[in-house]
C-alpha atoms as a PDB file:
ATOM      1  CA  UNK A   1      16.423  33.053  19.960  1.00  0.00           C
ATOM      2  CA  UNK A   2      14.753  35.947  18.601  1.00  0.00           C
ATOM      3  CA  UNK A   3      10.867  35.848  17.188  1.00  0.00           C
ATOM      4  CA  UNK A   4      12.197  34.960  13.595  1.00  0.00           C
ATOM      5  CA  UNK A   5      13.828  32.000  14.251  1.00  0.00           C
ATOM      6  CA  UNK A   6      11.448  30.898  16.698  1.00  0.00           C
ATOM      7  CA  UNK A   7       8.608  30.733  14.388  1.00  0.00           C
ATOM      8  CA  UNK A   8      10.484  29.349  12.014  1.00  0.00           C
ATOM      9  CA  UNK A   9      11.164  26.342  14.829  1.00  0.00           C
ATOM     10  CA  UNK A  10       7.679  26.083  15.161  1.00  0.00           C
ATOM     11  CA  UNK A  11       7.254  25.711  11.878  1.00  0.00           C
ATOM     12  CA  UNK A  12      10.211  23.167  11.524  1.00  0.00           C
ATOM     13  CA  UNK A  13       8.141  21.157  14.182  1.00  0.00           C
ATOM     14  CA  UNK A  14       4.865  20.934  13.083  1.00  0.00           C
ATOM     15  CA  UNK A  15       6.028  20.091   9.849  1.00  0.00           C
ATOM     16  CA  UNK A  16       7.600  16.777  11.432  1.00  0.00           C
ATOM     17  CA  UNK A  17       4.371  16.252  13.760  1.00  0.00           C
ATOM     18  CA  UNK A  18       3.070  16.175   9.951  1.00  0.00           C
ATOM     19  CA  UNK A  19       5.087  13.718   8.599  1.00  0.00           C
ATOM     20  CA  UNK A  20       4.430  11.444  11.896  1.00  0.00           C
ATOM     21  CA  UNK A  21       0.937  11.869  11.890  1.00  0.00           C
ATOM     22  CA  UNK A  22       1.002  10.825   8.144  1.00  0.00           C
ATOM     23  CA  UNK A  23       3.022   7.817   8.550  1.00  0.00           C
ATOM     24  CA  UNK A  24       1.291   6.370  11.515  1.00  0.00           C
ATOM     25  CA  UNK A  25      -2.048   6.763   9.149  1.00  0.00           C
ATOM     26  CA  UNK A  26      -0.288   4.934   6.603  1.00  0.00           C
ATOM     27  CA  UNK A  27       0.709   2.164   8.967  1.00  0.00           C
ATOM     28  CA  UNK A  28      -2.886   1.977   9.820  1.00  0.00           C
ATOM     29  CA  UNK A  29      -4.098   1.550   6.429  1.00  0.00           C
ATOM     30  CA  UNK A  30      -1.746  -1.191   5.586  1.00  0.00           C
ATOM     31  CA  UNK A  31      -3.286  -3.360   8.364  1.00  0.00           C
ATOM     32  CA  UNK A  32      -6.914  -2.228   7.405  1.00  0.00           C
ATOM     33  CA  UNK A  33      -5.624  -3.340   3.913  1.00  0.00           C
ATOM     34  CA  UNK A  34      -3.912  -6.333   4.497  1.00  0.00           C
ATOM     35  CA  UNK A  35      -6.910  -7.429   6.907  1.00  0.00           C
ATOM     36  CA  UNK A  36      -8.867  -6.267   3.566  1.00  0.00           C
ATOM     37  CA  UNK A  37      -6.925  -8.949   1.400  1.00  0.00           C
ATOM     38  CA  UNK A  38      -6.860 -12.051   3.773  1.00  0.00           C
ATOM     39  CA  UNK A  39     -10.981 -11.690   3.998  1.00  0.00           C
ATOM     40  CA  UNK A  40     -11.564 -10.750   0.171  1.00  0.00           C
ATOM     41  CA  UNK A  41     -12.236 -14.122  -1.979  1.00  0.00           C
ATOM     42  CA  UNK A  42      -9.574 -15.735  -3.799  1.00  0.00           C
ATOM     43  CA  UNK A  43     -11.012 -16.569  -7.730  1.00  0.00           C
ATOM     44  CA  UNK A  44      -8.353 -15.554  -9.305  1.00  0.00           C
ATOM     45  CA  UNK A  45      -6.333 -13.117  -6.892  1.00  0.00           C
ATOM     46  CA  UNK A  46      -7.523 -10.037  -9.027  1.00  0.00           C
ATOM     47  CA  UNK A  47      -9.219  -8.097  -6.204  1.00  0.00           C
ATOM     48  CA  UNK A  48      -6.873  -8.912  -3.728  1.00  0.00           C
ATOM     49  CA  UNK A  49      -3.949  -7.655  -5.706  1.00  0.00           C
ATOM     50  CA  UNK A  50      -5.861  -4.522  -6.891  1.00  0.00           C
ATOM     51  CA  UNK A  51      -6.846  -3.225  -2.689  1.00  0.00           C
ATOM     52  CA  UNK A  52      -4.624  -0.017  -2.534  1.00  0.00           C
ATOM     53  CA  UNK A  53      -3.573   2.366   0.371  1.00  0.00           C
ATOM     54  CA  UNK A  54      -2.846   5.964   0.122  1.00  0.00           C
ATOM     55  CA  UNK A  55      -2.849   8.813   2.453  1.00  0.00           C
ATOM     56  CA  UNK A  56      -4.623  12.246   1.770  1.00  0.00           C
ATOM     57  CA  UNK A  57      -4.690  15.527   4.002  1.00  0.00           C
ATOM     58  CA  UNK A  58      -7.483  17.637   3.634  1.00  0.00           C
ATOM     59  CA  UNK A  59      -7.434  20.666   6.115  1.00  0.00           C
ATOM     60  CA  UNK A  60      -5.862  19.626   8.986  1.00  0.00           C
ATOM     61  CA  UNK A  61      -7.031  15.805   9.121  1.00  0.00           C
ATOM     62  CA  UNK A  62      -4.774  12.959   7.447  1.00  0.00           C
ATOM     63  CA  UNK A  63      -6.927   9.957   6.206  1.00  0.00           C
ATOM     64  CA  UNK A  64      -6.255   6.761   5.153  1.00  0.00           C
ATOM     65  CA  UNK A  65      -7.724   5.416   2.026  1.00  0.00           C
ATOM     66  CA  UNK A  66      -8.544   1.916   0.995  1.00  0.00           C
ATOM     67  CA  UNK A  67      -9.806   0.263  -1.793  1.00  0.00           C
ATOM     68  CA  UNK A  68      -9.790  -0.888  -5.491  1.00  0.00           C
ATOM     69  CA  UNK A  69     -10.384   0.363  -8.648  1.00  0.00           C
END
């Protein structure tokens, strides 16, 4: 394996530590969210059907985001 193709490995493999990183934040925020939605009052189910998840990298940190509009 010469230097090309190593860095290129590299870069192969911290693309997928990306991805894994990024799901298991996404997992996270699902529970925070659904936890979110079985404690949020029930009028008429507005709020609870508006709490969102998304993910968001900024630098090197992933974060979960939750809330409503």
């Amino acid at each position: 394996m010469d230097l090309f193709n190593f860095a290129d490995w590299l870069e192969d493999i911290a693309d997928e530590v990306k991805g894994e990183i990024e799901k298991s934040v996404e997992r996270g925020a699902m529970q925070i969210s659904g936890d979110a939605k079985a404690r949020c009052p029930i009028n008429t189910g507005t709020l609870r059907n508006s709490i969102q998840t998304d993910s968001e990298w900024e630098g090197n940190t992933c974060m979960g985001i939750i809330g409503t509009n």
